[in-house]
Protein backbone atom coordinates (compact mmCIF):
# COMPACT_ATOMS: atom_id res chain seq x y z
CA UNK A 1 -214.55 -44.05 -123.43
CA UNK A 2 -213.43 -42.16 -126.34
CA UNK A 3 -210.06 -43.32 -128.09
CA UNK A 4 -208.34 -39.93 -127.34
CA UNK A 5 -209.43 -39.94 -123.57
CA UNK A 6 -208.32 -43.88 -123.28
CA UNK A 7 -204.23 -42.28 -124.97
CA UNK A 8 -205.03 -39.43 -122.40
CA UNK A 9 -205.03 -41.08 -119.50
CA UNK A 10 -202.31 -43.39 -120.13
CA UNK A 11 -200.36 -41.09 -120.73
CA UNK A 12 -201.14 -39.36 -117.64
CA UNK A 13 -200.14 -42.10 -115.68
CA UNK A 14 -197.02 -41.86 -117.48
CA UNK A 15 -195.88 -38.41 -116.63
CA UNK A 16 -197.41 -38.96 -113.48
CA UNK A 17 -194.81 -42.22 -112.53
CA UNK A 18 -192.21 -39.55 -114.38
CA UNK A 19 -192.54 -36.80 -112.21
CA UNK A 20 -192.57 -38.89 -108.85
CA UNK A 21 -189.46 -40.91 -110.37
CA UNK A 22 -187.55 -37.09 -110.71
CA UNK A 23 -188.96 -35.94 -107.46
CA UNK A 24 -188.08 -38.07 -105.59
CA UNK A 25 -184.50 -37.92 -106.79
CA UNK A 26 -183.50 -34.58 -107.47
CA UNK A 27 -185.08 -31.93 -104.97
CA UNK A 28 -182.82 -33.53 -102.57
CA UNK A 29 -179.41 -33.43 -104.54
CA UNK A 30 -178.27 -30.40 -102.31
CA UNK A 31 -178.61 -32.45 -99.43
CA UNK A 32 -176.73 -35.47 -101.09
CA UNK A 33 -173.96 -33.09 -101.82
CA UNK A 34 -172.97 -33.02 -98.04
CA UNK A 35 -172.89 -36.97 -98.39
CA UNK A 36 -170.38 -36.35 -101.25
CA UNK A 37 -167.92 -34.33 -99.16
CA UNK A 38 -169.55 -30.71 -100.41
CA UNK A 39 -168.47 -28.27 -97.51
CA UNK A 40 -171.61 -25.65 -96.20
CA UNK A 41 -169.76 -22.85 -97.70
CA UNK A 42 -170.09 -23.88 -101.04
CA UNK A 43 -173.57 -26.06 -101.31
CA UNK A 44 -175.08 -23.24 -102.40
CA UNK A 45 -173.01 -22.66 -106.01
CA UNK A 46 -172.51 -26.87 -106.12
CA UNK A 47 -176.54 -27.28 -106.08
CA UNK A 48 -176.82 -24.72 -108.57
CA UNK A 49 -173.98 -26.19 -110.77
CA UNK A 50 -175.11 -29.59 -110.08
CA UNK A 51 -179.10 -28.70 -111.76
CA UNK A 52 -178.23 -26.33 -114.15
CA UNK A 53 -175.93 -29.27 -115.80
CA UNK A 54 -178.70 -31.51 -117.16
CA UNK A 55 -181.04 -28.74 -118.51
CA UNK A 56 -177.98 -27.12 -120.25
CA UNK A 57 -177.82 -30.46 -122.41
CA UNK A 58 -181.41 -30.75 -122.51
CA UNK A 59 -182.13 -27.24 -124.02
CA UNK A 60 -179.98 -28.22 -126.87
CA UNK A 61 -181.24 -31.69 -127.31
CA UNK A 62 -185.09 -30.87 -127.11
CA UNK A 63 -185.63 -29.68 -130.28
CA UNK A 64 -183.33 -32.34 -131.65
CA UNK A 65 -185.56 -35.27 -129.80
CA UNK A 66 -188.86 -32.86 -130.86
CA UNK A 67 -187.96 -33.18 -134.59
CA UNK A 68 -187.52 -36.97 -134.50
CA UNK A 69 -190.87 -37.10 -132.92
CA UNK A 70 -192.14 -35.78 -135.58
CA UNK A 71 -190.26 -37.41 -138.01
CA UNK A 72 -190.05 -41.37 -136.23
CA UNK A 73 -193.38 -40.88 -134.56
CA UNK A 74 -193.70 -39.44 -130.57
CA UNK A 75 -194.32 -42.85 -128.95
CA UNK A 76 -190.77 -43.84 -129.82
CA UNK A 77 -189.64 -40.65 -128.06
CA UNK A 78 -191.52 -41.40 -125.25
CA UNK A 79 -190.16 -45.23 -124.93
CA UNK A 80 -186.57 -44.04 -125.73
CA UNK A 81 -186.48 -41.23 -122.48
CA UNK A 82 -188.03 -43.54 -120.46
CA UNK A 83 -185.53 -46.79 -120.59
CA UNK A 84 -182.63 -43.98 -121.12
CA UNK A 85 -183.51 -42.37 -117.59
CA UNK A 86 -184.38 -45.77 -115.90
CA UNK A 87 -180.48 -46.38 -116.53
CA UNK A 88 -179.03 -42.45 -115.62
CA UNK A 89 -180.78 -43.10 -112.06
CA UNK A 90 -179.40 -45.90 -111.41
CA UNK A 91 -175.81 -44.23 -112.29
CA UNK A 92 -176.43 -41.27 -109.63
CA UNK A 93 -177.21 -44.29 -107.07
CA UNK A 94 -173.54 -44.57 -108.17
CA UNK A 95 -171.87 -41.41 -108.06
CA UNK A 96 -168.52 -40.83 -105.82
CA UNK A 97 -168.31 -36.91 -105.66
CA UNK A 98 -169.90 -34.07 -106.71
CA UNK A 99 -167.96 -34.23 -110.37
CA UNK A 100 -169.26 -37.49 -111.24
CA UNK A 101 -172.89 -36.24 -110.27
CA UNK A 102 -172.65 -32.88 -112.63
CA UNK A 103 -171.31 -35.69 -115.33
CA UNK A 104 -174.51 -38.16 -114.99
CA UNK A 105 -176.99 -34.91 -114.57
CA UNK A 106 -175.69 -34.21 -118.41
CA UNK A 107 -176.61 -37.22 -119.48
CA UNK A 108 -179.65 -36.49 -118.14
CA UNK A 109 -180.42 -33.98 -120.34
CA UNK A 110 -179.00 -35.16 -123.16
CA UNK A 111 -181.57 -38.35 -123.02
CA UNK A 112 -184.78 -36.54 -121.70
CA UNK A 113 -188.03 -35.83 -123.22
CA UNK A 114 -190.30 -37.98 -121.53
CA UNK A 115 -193.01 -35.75 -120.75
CA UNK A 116 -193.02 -33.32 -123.96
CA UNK A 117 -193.60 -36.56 -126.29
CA UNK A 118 -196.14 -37.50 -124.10
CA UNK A 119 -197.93 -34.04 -124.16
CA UNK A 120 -197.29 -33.95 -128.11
CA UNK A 121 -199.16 -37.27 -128.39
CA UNK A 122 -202.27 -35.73 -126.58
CA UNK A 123 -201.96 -32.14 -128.14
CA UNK A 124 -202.33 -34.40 -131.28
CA UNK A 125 -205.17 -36.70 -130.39
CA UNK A 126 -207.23 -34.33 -128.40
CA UNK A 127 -210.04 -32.35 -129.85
CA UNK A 128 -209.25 -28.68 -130.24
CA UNK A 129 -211.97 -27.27 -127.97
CA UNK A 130 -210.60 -29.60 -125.12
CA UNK A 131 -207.19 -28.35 -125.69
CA UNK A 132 -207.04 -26.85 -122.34
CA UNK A 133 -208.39 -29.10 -120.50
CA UNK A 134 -206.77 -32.31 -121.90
CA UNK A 135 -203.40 -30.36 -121.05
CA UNK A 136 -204.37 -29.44 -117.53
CA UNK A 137 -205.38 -32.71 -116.80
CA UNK A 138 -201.66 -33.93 -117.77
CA UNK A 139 -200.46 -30.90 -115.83
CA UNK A 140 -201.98 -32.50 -113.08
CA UNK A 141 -200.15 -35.88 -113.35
CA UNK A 142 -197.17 -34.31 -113.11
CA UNK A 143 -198.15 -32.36 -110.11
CA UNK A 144 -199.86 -35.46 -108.76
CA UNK A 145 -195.82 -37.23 -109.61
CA UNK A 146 -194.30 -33.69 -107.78
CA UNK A 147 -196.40 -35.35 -104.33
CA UNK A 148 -195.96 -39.05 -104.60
CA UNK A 149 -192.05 -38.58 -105.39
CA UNK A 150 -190.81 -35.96 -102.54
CA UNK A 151 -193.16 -38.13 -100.15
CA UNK A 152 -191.69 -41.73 -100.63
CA UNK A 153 -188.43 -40.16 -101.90
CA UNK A 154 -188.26 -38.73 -98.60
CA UNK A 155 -189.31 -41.52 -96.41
CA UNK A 156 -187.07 -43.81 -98.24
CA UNK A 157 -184.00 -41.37 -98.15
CA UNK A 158 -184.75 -41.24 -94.52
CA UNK A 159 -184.89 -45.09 -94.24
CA UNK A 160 -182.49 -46.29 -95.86
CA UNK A 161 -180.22 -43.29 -97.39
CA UNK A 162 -180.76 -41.33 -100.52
CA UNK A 163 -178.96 -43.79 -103.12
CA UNK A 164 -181.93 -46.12 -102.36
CA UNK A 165 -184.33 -43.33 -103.53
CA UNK A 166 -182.59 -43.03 -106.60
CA UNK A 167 -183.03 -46.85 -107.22
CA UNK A 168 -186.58 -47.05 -107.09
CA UNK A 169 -186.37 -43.54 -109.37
CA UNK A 170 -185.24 -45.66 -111.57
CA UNK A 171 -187.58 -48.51 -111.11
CA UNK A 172 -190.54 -46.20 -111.60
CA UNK A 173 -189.60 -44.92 -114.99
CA UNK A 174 -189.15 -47.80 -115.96
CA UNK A 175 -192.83 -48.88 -115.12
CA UNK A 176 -194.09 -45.37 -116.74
CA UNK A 177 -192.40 -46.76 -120.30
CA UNK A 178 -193.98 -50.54 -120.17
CA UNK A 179 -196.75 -48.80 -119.78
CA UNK A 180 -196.28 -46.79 -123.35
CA UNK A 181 -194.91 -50.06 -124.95
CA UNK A 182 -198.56 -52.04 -124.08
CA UNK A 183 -201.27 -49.62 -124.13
CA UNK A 184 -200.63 -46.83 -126.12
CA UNK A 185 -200.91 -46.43 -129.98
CA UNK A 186 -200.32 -43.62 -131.60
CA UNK A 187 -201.50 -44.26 -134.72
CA UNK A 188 -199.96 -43.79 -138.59
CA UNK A 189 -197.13 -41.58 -138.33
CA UNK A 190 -196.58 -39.30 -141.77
CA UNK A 191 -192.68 -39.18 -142.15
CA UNK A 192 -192.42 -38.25 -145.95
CA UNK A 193 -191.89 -34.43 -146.77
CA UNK A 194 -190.63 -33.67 -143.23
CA UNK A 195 -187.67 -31.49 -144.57
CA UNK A 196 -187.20 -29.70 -141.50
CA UNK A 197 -183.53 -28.84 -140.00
CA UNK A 198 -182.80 -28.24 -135.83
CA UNK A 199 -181.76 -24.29 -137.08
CA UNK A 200 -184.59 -24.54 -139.30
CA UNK A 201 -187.63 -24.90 -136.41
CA UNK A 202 -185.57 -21.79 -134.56
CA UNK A 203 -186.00 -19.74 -137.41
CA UNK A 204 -189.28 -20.68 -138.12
CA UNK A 205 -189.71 -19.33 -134.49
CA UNK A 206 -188.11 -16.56 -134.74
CA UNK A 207 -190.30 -15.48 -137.38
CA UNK A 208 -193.55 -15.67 -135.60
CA UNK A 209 -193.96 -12.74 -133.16
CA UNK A 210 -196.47 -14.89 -131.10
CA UNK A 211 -193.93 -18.22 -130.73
CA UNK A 212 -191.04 -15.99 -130.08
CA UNK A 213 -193.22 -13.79 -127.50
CA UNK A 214 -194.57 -17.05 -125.92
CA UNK A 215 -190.86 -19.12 -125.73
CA UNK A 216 -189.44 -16.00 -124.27
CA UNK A 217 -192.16 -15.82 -121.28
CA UNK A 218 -191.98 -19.39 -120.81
CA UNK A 219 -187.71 -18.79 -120.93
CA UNK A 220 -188.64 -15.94 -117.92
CA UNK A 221 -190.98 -18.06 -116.20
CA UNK A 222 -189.06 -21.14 -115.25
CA UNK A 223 -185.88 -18.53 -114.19
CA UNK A 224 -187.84 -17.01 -111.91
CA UNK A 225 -188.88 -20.29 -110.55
CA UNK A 226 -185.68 -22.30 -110.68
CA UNK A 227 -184.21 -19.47 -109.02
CA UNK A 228 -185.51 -20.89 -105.51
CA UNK A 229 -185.73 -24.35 -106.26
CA UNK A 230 -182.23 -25.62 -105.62
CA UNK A 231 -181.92 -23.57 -102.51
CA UNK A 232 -185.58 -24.84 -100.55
CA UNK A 233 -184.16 -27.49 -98.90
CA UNK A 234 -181.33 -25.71 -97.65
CA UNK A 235 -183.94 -23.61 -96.21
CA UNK A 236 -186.32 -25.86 -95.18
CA UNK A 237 -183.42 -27.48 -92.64
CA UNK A 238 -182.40 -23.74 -91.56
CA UNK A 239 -186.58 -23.07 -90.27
CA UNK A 240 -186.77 -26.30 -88.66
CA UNK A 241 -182.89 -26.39 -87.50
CA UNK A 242 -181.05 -29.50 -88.19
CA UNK A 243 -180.26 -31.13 -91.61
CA UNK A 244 -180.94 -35.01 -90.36
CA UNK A 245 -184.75 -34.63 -90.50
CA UNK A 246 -184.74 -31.84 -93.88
CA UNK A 247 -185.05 -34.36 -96.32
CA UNK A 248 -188.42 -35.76 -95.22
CA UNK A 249 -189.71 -33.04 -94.77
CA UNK A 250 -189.25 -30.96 -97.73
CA UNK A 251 -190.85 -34.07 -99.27
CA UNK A 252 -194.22 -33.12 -97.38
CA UNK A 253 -193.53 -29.48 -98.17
CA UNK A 254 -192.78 -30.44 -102.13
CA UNK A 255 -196.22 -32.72 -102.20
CA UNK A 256 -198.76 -30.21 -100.91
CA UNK A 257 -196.93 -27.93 -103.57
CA UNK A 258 -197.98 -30.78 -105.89
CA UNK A 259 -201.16 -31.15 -104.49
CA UNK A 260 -201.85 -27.46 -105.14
CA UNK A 261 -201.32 -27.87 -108.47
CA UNK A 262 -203.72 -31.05 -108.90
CA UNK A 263 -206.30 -29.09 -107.58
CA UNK A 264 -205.93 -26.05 -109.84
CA UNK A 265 -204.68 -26.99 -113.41
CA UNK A 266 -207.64 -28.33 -114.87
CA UNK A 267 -209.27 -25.55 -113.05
CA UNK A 268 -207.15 -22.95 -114.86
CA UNK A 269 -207.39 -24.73 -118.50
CA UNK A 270 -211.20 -24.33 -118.08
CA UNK A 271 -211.15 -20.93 -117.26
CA UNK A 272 -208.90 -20.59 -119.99
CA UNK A 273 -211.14 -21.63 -122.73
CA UNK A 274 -214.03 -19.70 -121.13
CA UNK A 275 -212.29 -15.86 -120.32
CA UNK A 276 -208.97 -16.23 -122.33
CA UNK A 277 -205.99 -17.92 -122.38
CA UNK A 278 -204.03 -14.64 -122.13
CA UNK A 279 -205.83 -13.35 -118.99
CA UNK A 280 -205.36 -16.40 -117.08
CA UNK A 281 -201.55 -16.25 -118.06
CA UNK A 282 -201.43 -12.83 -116.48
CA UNK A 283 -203.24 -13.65 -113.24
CA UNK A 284 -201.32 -16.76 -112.75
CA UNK A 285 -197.79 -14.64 -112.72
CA UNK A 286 -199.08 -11.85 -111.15
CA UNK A 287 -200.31 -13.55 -108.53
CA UNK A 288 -197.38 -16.60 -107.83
CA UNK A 289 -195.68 -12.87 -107.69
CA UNK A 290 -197.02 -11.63 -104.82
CA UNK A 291 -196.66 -14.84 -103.27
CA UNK A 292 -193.05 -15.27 -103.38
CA UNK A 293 -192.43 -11.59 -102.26
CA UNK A 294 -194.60 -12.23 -99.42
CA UNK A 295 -191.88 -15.21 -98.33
CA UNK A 296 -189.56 -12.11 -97.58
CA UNK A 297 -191.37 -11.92 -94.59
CA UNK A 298 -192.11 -15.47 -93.39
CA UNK A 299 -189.57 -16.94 -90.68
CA UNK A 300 -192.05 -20.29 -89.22
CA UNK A 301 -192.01 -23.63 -91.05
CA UNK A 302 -195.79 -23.89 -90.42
CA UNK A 303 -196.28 -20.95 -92.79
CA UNK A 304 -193.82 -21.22 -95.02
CA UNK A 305 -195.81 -24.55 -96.16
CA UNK A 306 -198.98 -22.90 -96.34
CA UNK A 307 -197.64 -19.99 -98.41
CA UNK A 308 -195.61 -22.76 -100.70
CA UNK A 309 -199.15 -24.42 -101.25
CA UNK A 310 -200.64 -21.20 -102.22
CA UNK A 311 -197.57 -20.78 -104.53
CA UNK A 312 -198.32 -23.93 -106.34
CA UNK A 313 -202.27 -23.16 -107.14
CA UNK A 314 -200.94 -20.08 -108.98
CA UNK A 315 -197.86 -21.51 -110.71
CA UNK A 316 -200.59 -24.35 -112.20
CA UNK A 317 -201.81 -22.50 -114.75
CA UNK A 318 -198.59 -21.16 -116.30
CA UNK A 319 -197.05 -23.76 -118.21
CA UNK A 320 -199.91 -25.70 -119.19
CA UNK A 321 -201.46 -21.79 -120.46
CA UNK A 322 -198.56 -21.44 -122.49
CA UNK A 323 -198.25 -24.72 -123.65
CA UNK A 324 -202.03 -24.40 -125.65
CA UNK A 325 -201.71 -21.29 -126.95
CA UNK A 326 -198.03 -22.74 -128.56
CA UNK A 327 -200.03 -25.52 -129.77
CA UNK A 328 -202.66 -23.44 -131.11
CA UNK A 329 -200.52 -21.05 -132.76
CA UNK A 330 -198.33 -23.98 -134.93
CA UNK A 331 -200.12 -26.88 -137.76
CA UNK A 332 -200.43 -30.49 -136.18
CA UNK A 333 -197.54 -31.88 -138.50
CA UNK A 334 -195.06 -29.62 -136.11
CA UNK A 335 -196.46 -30.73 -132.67
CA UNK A 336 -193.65 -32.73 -132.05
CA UNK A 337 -191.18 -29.73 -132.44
CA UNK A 338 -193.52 -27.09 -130.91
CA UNK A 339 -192.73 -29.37 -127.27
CA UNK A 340 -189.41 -29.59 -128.11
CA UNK A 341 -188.80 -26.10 -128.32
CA UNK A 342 -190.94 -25.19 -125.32
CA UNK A 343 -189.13 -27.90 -123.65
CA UNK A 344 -186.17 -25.86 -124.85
CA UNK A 345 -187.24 -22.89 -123.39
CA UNK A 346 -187.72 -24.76 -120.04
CA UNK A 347 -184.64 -26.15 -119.63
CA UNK A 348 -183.07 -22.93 -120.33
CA UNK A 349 -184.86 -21.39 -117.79
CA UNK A 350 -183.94 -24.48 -115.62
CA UNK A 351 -180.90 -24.24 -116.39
CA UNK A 352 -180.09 -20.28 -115.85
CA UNK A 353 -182.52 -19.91 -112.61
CA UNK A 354 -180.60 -22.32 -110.50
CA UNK A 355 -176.77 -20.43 -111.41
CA UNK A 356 -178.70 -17.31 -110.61
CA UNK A 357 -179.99 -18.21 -107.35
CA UNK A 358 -177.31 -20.36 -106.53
CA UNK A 359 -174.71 -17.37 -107.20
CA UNK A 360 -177.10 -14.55 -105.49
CA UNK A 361 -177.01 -17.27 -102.39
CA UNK A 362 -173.15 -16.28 -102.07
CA UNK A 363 -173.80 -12.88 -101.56
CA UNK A 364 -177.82 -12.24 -100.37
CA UNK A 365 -179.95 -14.17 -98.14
CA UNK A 366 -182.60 -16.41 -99.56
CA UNK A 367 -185.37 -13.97 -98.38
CA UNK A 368 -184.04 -11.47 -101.01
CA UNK A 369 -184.09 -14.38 -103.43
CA UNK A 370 -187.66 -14.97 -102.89
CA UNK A 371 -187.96 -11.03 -103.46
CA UNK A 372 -186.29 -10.79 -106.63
CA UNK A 373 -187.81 -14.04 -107.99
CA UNK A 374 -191.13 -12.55 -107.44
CA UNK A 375 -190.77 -9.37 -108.79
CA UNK A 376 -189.86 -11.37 -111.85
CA UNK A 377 -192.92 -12.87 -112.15
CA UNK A 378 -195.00 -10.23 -111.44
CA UNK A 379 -193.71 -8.00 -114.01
CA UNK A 380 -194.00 -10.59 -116.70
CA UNK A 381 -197.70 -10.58 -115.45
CA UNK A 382 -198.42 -7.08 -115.44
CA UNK A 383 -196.77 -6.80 -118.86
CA UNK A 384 -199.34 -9.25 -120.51
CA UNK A 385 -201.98 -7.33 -118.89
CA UNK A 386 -200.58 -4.39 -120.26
CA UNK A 387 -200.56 -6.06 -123.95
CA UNK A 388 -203.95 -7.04 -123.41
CA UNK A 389 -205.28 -4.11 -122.99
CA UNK A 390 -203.74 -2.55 -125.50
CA UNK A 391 -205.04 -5.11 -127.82
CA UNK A 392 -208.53 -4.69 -126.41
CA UNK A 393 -208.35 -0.86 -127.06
CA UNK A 394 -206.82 -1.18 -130.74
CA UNK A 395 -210.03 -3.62 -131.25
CA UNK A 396 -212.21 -1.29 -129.79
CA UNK A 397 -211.31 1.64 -131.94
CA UNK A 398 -211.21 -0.49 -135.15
CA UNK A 399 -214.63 -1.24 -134.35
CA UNK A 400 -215.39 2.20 -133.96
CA UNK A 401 -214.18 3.58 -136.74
CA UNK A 402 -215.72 1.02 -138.82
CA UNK A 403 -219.19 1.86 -137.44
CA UNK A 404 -218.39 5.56 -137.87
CA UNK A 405 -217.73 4.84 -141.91
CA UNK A 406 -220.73 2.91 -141.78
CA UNK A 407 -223.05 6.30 -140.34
């Protein structure tokens, strides 16, 4: 097997033990705020509080822990958010009340970076005409963590309470990061001339109409989405009515969301290198649109799951989209700090989506939240249409007028 498919998929089963360690922990925090003495009036702004915390932190220490990537090398990233989160699980096994949990989430963020070292290594390693691909495929560990992690998470939870899922979180990371320290290498790491400052990568940025246009839809994106994440749960336990049995089963709800989205990234980063990146960025939001407006209507468990499932085969292909066309657009000496700052961008978006849709929860029901989530989406969908085919037709005349000079 090639050297950069061998760094591939160990790294894959990195993000993949990642993702099932923070699934299986923290889609259930709004239910582990009633075991902290939260009242039902005010779950709704606590979950929000509780996972906007960490990704406040963590979209100001991204680019930070992106710029030592580059500068230290990634692996060292990688190994550093892995032992750090091993530990902050094992302090929310800990926690006493719902202050103490916002406090730990923090460090959270300040720590993280697991998976956007990982996905710098393989941006790096990988050959540019598998760009897509190579990132779908790690995509699709983290989806196939987003199953694994709600599943156990939710059978232990239900087993043996929720600060025993957070324990074997912890445990799990842990694994993920032995696994960096003995099998991968990343190779000769160039650390001279890196004269780079954190407000110097913003402006650099800033500059670039593309990286500013593409951090700004990923910013949009992960509102939109973290708008209805906190609150599923909640909702979950309202279809099936009770709370005792909620946990367990959002985790099989959560999974076939993951599942969806092993099925359909590397499906979307081949059709990305075949019709366009840009088009399949379009399609994707459009259509995980439509999908969450059509939630407004949907009142059954049994359907709410499938419709969840078709929600995660279009949601896929967005972040993994954006992610190559960042990498493509920035030199290989700044692919450390090009996953910083989109990790930036995420955790913003993480970060703002869940106060959003935690605050709307006060006043609207969470079928208008599924409305105005999707309407989000779909706009920043049919606005990338829009710019493509106003590219297209600026092309097309170019061409034209060209051939006319020609004649």
């Amino acid at each position: 097997m090639q050297t950069w498919k061998r760094t591939m998929w160990i790294l894959w089963e990195g993000v993949l033990l990642c993702s099932a360690s923070y699934t299986m922990a923290v889609p259930f925090l709004p239910l582990f705020l009633f075991e902290l003495g939260v009242s039902k009036s005010s779950v709704n702004l606590w979950a929000g509080i509780v996972h906007s915390s960490a990704f406040l932190v963590g979209a100001v220490m991204a680019p930070f822990w992106g710029s030592m990537a580059d500068k230290y090398g990634k692996r060292k990233m990688v190994i550093r958010a892995g032992i750090s989160l091993a530990i902050i699980y094992a302090l929310i096994a800990a926690v006493q009340s719902p202050w103490q949990l916002m406090a730990v989430r923090m460090l959270h963020g300040f720590v993280g970076g697991f998976v956007p070292a990982s996905m710098a290594i393989v941006a790096s390693v990988a050959p540019r005409d598998k760009m897509g691909w190579s990132l779908g495929i790690m995509q699709a560990g983290t989806m196939t963590g987003g199953i694994l992690g709600p599943f156990f998470g939710g059978l232990l939870a239900t087993a043996f309470g929720q600060r025993m899922s957070f324990v074997v979180a912890g445990a799990i990371i842990l694994t993920a990061t032995l696994a960096v320290i003995f099998w991968v290498r990343e190779g000769h790491t160039r650390t001279g001339g890196n004269k780079s400052t954190y407000w110097g990568n913003f402006k650099l940025v800033i500059s670039s109409p593309t990286l500013r246009n593409l951090l700004l839809l990923l910013l949009v994106f992960q509102i939109a989405y973290n708008m209805i994440q906190p609150l599923l749960t909640l909702h979950i336990a309202d279809l099936q009515g009770n709370v005792r049995d909620a946990v367990l089963t959002s985790g099989y709800v959560f999974s076939l969301i993951g599942i969806a989205g092993i099925i359909a990234s590397p499906l979307w980063g081949r059709a990305g290198e075949r019709l366009g990146y840009m088009r399949m960025l379009s399609f994707c939001l459009a259509g995980s649109g439509l999908v969450v407006c059509f939630q407004y209507f949907v009142d059954q468990l049994w359907l709410f799951t499938f419709v969840q499932f078709v929600f995660g085969l279009f949601i896929a292909g967005i972040a993994p989209t954006v992610n190559t066309l960042f990498v493509q657009s920035t030199p290989e000496e700044f692919r450390g700090r090009s996953f910083g700052l989109t990790a930036s961008a995420n955790q913003l978006g993480s970060m703002a989506g869940p106060l959003i849709g935690g605050g709307l929860g006060l006043f609207l029901g969470i079928h208008w939240i599924f409305v105005t989530s999707g309407m989000i989406l779909s706009l920043a969908g049919l606005l990338i249409m829009m710019q493509g085919l106003s590219a297209r037709k600026k092309r097309t005349m170019v061409r034209y007028t060209v051939d006319r000079n020609v004649e």
